[in-house]
N, C-alpha and C. Protein backbone atom coordinates (compact mmCIF):
# COMPACT_ATOMS: atom_id res chain seq x y z
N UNK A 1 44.63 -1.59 4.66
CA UNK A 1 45.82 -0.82 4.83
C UNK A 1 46.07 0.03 3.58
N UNK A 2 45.24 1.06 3.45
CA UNK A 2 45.37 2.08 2.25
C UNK A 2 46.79 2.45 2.35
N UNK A 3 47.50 2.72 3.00
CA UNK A 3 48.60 3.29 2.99
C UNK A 3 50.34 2.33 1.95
N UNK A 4 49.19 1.01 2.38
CA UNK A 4 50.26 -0.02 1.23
C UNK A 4 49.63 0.10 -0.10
N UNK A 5 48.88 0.75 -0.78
CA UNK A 5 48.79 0.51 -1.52
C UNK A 5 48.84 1.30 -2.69
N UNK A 6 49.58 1.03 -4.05
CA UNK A 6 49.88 1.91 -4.96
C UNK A 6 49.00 2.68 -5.40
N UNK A 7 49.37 4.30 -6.06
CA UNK A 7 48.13 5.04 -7.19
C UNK A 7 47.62 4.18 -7.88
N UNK A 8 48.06 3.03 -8.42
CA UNK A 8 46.90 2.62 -9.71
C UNK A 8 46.57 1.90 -9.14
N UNK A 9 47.20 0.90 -7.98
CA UNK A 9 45.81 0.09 -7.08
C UNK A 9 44.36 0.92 -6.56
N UNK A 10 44.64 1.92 -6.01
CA UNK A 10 43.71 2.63 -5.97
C UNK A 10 42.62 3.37 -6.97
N UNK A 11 43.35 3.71 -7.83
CA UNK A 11 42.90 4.49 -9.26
C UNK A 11 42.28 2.76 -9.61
N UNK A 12 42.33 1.29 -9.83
CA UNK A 12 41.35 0.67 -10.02
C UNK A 12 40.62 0.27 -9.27
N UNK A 13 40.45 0.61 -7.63
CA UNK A 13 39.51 0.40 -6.49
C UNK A 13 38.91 1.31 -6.91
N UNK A 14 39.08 2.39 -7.43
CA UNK A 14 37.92 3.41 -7.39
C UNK A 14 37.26 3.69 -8.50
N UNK A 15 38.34 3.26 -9.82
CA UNK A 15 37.16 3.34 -10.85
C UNK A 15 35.71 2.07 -10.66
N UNK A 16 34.62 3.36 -11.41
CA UNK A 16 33.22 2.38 -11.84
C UNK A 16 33.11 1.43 -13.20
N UNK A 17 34.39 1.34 -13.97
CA UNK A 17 34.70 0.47 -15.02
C UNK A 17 35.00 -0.84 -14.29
N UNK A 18 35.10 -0.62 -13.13
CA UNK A 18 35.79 -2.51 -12.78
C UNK A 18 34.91 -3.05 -11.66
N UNK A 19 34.81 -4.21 -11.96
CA UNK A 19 33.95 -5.66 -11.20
C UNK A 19 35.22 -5.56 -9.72
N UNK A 20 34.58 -5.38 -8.68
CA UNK A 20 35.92 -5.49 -7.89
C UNK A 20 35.07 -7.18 -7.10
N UNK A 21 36.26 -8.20 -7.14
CA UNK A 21 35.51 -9.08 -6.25
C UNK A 21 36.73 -9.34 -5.01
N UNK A 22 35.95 -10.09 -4.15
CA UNK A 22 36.22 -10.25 -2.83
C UNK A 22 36.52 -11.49 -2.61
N UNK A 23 37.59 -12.57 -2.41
CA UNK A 23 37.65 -13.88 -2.60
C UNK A 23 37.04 -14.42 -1.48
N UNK A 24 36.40 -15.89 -1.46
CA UNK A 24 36.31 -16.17 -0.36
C UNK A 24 37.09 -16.46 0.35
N UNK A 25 38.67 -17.36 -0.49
CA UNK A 25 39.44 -17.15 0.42
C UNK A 25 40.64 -15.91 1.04
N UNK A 26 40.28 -14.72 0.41
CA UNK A 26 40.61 -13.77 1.21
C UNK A 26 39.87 -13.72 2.53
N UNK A 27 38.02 -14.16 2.37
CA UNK A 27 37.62 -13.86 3.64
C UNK A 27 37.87 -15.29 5.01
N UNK A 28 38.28 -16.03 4.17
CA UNK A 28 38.58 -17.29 4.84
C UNK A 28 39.95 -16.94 6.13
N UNK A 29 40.73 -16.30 5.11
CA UNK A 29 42.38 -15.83 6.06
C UNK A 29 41.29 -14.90 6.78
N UNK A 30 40.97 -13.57 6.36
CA UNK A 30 40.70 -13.07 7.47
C UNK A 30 40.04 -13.51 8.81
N UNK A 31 38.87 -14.44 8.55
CA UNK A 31 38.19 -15.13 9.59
C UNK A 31 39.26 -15.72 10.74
N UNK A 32 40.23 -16.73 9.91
CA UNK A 32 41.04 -17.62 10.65
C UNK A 32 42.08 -16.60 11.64
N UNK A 33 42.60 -15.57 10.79
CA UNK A 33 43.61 -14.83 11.42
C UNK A 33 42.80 -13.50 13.02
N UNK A 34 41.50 -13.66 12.58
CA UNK A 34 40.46 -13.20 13.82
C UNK A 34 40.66 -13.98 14.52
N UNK A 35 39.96 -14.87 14.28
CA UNK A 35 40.03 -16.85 15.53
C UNK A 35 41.32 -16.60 15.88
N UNK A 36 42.47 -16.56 15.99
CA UNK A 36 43.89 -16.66 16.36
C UNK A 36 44.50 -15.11 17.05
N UNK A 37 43.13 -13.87 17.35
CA UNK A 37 44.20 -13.01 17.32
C UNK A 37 44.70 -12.00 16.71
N UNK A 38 45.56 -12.34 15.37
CA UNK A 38 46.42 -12.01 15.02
C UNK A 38 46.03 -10.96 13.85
N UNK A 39 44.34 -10.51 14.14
CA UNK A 39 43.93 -9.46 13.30
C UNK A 39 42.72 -9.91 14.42
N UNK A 40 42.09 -7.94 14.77
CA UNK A 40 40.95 -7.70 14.86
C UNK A 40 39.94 -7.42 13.95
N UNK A 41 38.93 -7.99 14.17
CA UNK A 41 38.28 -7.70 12.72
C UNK A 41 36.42 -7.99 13.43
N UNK A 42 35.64 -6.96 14.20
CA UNK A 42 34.46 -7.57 15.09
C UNK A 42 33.06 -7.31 13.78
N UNK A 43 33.11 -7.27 12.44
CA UNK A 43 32.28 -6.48 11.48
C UNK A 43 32.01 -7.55 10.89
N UNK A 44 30.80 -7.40 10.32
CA UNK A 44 30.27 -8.65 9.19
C UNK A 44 30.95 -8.77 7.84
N UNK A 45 32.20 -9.44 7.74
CA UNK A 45 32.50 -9.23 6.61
C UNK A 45 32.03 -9.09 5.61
N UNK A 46 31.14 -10.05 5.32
CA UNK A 46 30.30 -9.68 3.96
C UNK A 46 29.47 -8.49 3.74
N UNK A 47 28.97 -8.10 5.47
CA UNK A 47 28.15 -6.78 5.09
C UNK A 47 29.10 -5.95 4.53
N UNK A 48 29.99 -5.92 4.97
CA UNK A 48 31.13 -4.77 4.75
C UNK A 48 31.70 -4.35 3.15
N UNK A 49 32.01 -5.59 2.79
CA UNK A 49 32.31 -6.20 1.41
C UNK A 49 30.96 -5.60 0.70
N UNK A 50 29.88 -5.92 1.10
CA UNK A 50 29.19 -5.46 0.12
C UNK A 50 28.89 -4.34 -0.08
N UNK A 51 28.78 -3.54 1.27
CA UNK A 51 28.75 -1.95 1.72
C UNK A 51 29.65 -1.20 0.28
N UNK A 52 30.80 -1.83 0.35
CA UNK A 52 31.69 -0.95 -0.33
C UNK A 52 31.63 -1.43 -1.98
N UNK A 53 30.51 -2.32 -2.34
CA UNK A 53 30.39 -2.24 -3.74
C UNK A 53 31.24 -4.30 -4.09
N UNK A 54 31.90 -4.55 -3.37
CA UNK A 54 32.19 -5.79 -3.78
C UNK A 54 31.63 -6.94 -4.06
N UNK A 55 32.10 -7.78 -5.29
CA UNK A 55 31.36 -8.56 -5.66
C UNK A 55 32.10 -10.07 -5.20
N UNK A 56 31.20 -11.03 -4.36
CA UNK A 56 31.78 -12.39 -3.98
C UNK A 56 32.42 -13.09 -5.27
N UNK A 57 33.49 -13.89 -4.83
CA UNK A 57 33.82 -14.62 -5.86
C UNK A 57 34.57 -15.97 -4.76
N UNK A 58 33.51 -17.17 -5.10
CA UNK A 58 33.76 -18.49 -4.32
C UNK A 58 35.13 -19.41 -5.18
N UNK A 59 36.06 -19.55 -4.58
CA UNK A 59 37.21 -20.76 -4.56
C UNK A 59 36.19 -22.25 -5.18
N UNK A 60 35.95 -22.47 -6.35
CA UNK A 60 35.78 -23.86 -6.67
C UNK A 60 36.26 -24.72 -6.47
N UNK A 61 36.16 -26.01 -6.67
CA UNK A 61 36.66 -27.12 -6.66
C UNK A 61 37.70 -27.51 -8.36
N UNK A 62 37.28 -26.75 -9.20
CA UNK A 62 38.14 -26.34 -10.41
C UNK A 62 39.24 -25.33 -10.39
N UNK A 63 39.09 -24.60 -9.29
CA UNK A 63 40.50 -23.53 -8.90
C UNK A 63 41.36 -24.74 -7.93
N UNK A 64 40.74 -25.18 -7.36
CA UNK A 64 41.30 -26.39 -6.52
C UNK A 64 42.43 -27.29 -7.53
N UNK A 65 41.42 -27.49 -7.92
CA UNK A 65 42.63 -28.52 -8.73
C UNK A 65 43.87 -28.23 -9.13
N UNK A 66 43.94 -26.73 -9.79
CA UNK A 66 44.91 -26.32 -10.32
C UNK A 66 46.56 -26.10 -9.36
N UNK A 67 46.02 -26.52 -8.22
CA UNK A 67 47.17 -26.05 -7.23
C UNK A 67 47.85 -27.47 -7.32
N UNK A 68 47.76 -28.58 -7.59
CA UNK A 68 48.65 -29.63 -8.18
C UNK A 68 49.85 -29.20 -8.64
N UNK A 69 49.57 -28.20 -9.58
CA UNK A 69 50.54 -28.68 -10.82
C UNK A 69 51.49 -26.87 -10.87
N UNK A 70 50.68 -26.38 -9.19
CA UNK A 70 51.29 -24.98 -9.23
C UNK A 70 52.93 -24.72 -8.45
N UNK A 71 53.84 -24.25 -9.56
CA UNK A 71 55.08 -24.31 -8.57
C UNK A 71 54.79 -23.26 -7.35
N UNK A 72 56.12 -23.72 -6.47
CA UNK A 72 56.08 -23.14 -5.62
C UNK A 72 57.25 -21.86 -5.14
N UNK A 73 56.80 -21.33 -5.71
CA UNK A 73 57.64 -19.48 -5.78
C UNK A 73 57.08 -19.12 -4.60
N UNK A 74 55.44 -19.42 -4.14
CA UNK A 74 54.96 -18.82 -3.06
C UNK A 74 54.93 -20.46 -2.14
N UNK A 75 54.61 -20.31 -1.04
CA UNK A 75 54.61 -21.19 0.15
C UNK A 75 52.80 -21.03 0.82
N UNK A 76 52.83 -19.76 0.71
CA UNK A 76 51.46 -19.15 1.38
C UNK A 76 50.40 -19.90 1.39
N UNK A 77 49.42 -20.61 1.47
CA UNK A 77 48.65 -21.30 0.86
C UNK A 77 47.19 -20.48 0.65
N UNK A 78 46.94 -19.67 1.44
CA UNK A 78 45.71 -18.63 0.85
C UNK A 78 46.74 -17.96 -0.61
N UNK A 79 47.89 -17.06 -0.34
CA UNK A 79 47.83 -16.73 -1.78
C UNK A 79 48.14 -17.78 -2.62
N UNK A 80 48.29 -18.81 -2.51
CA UNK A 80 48.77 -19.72 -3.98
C UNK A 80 46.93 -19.66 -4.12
N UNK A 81 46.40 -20.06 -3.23
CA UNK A 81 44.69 -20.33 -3.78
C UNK A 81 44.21 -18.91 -4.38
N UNK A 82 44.77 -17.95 -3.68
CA UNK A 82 43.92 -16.92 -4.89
C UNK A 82 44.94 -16.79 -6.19
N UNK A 83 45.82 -17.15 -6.36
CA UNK A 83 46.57 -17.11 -7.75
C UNK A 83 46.00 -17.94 -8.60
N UNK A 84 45.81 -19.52 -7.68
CA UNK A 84 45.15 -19.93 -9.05
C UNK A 84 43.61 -19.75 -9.43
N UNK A 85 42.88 -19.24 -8.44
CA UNK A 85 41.37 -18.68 -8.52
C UNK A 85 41.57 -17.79 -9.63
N UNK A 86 42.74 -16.82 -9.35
CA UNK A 86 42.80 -15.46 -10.52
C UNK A 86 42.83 -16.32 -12.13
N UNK A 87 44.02 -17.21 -11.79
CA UNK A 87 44.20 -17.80 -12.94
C UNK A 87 43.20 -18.46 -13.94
N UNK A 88 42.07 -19.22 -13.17
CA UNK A 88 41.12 -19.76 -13.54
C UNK A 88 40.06 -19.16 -14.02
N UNK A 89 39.77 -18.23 -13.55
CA UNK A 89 38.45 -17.14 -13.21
C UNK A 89 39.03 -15.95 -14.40
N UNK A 90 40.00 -16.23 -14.76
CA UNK A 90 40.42 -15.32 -15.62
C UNK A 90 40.64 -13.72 -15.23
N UNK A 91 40.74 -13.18 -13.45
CA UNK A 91 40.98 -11.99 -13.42
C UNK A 91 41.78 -11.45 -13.05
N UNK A 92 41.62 -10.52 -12.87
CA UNK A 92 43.37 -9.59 -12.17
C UNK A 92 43.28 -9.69 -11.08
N UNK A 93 44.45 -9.57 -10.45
CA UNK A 93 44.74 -10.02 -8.74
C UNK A 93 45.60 -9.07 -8.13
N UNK A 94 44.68 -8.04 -7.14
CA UNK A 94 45.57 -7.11 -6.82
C UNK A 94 47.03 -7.64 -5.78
N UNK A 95 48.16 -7.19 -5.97
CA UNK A 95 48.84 -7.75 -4.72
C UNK A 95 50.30 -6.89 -5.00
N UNK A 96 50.77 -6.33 -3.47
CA UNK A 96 52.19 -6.31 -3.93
C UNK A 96 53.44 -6.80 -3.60
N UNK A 97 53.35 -8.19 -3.45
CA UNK A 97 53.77 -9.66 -3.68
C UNK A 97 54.57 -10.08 -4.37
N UNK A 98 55.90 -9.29 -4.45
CA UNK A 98 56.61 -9.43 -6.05
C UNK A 98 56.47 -10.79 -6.33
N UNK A 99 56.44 -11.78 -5.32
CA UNK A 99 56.46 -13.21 -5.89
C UNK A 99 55.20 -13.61 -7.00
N UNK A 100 54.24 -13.22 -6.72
CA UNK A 100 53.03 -13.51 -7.58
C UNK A 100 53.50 -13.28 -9.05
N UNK A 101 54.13 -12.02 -9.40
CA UNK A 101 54.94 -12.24 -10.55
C UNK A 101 55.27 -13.26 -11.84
N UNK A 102 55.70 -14.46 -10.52
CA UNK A 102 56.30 -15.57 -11.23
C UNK A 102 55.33 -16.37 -11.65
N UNK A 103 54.43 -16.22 -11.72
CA UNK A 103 52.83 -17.21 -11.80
C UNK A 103 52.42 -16.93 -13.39
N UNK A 104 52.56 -15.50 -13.60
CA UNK A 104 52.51 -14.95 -14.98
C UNK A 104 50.90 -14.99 -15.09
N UNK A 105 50.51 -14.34 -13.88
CA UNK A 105 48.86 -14.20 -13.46
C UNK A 105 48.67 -12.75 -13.66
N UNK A 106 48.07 -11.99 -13.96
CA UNK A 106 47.80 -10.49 -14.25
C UNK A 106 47.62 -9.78 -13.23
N UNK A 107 48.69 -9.13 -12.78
CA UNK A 107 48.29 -8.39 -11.55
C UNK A 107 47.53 -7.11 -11.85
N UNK A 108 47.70 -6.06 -10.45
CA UNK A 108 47.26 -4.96 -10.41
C UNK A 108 48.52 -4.35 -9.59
């Protein structure tokens, strides 16, 4: 949905200075929200993902953990898992989510 998304979200989708990765559990929601419906989506995700230059980045069992001890500002449970993936993994997390905010995780 290009249309949600800010100039400098874009201005860092498109610069060649940045690692763009692709969570798995971003591709996890998308899969599930296909299975249900509630997004069409008939394309190989990963081909796609990679088509456009993205780099995988797998949900550990060390991003896992961290959701213990993560408050709950968000409810979501894919985004609390990519907040604390960002958190762990040390990267920026595009979103415009004012709640993510409160995590004090580096957005975009």
């Amino acid at each position: 949905m290009p249309e949600r998304l800010s100039t400098t979200q874009i201005n860092e989708l498109e610069s060649r200075a940045n690692i763009i990765y692709l969570s798995s559990v971003s591709i996890a929601e998308i899969m599930i929200k296909a299975s249900l419906n509630k997004l069409r989506f008939d394309h190989d995700v990963i081909a796609c993902a990679e088509e456009l230059g993205f780099e995988p980045l797998n949900f550990s069992a060390a991003d896992a953990v961290l959701l213990k001890d993560l408050p709950f500002h968000h409810r979501d449970p894919f985004d609390r898992m990519l907040i604390v993936q960002s958190m762990a993994q040390n990267t920026k997390l595009m979103s415009s989510d004012h709640r993510f905010a409160a995590y004090g995780c580096d957005l975009v």
